[in-house]
N, C-alpha and C. Protein backbone atom coordinates (compact mmCIF):
# COMPACT_ATOMS: atom_id res chain seq x y z
N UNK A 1 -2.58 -8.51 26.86
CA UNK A 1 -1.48 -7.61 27.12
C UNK A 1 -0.45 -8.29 28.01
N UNK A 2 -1.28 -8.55 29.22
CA UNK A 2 -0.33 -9.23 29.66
C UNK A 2 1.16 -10.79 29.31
N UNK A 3 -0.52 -11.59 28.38
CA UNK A 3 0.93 -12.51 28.01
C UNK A 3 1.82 -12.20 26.75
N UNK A 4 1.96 -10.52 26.11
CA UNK A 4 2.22 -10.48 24.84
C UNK A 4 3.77 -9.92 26.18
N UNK A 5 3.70 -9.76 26.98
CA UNK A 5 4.92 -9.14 27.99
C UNK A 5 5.51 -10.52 28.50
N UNK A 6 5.16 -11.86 28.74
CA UNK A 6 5.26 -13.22 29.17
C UNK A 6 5.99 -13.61 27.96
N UNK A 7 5.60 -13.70 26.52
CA UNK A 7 6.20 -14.08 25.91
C UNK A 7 7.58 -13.29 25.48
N UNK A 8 7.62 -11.80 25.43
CA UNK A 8 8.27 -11.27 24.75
C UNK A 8 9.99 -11.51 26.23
N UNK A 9 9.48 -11.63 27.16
CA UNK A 9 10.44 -12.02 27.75
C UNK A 9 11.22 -13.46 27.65
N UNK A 10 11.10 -14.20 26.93
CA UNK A 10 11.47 -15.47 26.24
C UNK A 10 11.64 -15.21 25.15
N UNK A 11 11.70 -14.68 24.04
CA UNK A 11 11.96 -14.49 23.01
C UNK A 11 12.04 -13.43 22.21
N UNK A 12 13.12 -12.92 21.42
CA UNK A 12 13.34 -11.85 20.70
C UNK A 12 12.73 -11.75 19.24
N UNK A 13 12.06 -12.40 18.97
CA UNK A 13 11.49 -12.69 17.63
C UNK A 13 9.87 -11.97 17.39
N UNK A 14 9.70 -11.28 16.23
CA UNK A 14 8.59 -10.40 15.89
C UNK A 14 7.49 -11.37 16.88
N UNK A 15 6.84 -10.04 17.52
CA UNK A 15 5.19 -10.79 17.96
C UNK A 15 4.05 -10.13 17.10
N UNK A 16 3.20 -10.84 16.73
CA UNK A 16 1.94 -9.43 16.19
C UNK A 16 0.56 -10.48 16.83
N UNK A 17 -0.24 -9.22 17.75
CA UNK A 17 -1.64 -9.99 18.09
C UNK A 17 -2.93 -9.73 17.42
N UNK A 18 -3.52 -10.43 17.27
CA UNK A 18 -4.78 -10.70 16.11
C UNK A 18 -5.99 -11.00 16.65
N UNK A 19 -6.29 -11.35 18.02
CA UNK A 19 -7.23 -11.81 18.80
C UNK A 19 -7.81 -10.79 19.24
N UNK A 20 -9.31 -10.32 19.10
CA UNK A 20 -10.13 -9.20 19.51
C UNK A 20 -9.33 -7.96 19.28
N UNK A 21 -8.51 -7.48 18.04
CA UNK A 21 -7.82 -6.32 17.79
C UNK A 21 -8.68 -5.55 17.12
N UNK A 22 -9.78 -4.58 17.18
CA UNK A 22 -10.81 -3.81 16.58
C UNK A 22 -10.82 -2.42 16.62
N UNK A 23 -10.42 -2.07 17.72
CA UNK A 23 -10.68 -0.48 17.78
C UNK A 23 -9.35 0.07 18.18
N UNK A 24 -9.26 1.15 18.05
CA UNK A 24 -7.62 1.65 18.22
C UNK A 24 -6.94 1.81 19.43
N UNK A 25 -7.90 1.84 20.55
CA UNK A 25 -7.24 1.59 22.21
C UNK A 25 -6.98 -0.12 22.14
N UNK A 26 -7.23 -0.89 21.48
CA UNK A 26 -6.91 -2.11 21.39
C UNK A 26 -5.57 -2.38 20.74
N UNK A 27 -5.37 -1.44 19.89
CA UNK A 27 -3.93 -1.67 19.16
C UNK A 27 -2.84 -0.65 20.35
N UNK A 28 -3.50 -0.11 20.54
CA UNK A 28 -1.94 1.18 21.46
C UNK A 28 -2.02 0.02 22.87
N UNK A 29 -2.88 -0.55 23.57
CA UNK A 29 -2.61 -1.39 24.46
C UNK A 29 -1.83 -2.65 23.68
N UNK A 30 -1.83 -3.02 23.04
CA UNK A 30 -0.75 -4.20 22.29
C UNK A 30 0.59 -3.85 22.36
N UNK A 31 0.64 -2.76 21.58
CA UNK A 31 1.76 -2.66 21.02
C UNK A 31 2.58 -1.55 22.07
N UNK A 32 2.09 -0.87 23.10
CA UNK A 32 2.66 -0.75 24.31
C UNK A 32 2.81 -1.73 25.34
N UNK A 33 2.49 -3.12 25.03
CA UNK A 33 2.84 -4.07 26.16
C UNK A 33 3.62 -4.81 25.29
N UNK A 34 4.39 -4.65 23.98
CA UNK A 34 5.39 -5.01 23.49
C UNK A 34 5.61 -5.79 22.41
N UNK A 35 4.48 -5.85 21.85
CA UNK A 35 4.25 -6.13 20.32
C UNK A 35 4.54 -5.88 19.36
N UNK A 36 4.81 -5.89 18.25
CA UNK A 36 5.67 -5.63 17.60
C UNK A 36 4.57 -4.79 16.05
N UNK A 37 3.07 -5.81 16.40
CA UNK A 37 1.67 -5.36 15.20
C UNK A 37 0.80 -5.72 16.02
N UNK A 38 -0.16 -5.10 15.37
CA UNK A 38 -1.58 -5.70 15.54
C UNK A 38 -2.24 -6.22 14.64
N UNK A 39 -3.29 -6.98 14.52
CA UNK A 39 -3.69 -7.92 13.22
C UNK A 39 -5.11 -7.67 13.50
N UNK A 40 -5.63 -6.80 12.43
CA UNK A 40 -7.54 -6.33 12.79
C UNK A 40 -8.04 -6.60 11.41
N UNK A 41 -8.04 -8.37 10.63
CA UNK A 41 -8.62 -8.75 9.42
C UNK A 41 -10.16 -8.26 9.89
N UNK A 42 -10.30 -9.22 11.29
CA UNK A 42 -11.53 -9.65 11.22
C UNK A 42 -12.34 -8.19 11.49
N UNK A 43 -11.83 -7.25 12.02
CA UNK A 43 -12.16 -5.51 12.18
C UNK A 43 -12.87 -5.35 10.71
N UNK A 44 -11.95 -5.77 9.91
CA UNK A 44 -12.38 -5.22 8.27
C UNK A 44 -13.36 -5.98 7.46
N UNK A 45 -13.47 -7.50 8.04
CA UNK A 45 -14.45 -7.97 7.18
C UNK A 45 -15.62 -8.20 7.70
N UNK A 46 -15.81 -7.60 9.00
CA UNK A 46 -16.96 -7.08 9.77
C UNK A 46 -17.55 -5.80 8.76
N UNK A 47 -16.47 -5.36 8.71
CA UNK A 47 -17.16 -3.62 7.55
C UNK A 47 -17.46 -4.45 6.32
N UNK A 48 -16.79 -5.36 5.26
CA UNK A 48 -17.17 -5.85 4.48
C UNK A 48 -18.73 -6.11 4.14
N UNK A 49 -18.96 -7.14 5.42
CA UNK A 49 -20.08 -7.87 5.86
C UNK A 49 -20.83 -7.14 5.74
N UNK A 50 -21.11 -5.87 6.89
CA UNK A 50 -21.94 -4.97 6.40
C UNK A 50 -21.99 -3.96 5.35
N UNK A 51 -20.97 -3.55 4.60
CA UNK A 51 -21.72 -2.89 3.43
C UNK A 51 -21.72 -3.51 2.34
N UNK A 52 -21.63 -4.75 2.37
CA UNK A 52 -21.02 -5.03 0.70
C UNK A 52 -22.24 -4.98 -0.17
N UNK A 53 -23.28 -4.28 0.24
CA UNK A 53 -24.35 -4.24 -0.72
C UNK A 53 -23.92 -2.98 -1.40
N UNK A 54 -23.10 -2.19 -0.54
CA UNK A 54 -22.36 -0.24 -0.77
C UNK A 54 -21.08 -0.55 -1.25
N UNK A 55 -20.74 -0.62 -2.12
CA UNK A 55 -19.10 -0.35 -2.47
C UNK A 55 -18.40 0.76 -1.86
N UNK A 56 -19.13 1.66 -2.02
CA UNK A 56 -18.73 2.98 -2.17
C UNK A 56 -18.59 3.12 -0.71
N UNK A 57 -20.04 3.10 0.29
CA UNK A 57 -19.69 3.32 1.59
C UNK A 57 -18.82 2.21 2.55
N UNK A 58 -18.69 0.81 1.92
CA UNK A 58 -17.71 0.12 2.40
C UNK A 58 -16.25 0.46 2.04
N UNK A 59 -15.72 1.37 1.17
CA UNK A 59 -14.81 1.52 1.10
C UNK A 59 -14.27 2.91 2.22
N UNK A 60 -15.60 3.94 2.22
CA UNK A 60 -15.31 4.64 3.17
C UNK A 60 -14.97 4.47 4.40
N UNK A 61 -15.80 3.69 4.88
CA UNK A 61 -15.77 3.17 6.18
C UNK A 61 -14.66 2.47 6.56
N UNK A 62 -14.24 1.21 5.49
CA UNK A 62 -12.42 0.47 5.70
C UNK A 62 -11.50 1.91 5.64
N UNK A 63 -11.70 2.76 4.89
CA UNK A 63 -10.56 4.09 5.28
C UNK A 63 -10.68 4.59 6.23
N UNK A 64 -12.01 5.18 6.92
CA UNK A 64 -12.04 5.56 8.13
C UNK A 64 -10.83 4.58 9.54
N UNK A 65 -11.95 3.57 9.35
CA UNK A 65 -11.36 2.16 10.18
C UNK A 65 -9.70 2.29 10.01
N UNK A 66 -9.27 2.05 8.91
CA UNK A 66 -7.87 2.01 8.85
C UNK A 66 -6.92 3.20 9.54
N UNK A 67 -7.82 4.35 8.79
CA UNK A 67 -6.78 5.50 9.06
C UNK A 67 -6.71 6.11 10.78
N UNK A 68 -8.05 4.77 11.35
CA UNK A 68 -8.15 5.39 12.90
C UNK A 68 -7.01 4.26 14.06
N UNK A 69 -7.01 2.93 13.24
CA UNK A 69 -6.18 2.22 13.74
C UNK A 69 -4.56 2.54 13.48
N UNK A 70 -4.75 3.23 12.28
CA UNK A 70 -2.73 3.45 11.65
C UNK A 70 -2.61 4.77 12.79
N UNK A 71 -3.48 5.97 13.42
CA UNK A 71 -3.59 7.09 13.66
C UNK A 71 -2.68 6.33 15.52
N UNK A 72 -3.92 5.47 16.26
CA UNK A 72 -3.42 4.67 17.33
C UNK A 72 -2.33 3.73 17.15
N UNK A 73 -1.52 3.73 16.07
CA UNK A 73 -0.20 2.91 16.39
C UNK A 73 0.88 4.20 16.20
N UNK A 74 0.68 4.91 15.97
CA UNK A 74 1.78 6.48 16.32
C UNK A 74 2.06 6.54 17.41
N UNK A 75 3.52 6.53 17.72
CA UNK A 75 3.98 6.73 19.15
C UNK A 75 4.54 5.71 19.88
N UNK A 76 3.43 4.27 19.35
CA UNK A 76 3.30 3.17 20.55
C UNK A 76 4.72 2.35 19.80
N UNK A 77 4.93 2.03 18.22
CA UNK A 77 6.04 1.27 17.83
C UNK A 77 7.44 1.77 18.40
N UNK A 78 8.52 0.95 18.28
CA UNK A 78 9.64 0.75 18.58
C UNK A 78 10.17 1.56 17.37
C-alpha cells in the first residue's frame, strides 16, 4: 500500500498490483492507496488447482471468488 502511494506520486500512468492480491480487503486496500487494479490470477488458479477434478464446483467457486472481489472494488475506483 504504501509504495503503490510512493510510486503514484512520480508518475501519472495506470498502476495495477498483483502481489498477494486474494481476498477482497486486499483489493479495497490497493486501490484506496491509489491504484488504479488489482491483479488476483494467482487467487483463481489456486481455485483451479483445487477443483479441477469438479468442473462444475470450480466454476462455482471462481464466481463466488470473482463476484466477492468485483463486490470490494465498488466505491474504492476513481
Amino acid at each position: 500500500v504504501d509504495l503503490v502511494r510512493r510510486v503514484r506520486r512520480h508518475i501519472n500512468l495506470p498502476i495495477a498490483v498483483g502481489f498477494g492480491i486474494s481476498k477482497p480487503d486486499h483489493v479495497q486496500r490497493v486501490l484506496k492507496a491509489g491504484s488504479d487494479g488489482a491483479i488476483v490470477a494467482s487467487a483463481l488458479l489456486d481455485l483451479i488447482d483445487r477443483y479441477h477434478d469438479n468442473r462444475e464446483l470450480m466454476l462455482k467457486e471462481m464466481g463466488r471468488r470473482c463476484e466477492a472481489l468485483k463486490k470490494a472494488s465498488r466505491g474504492c475506483l476513481k
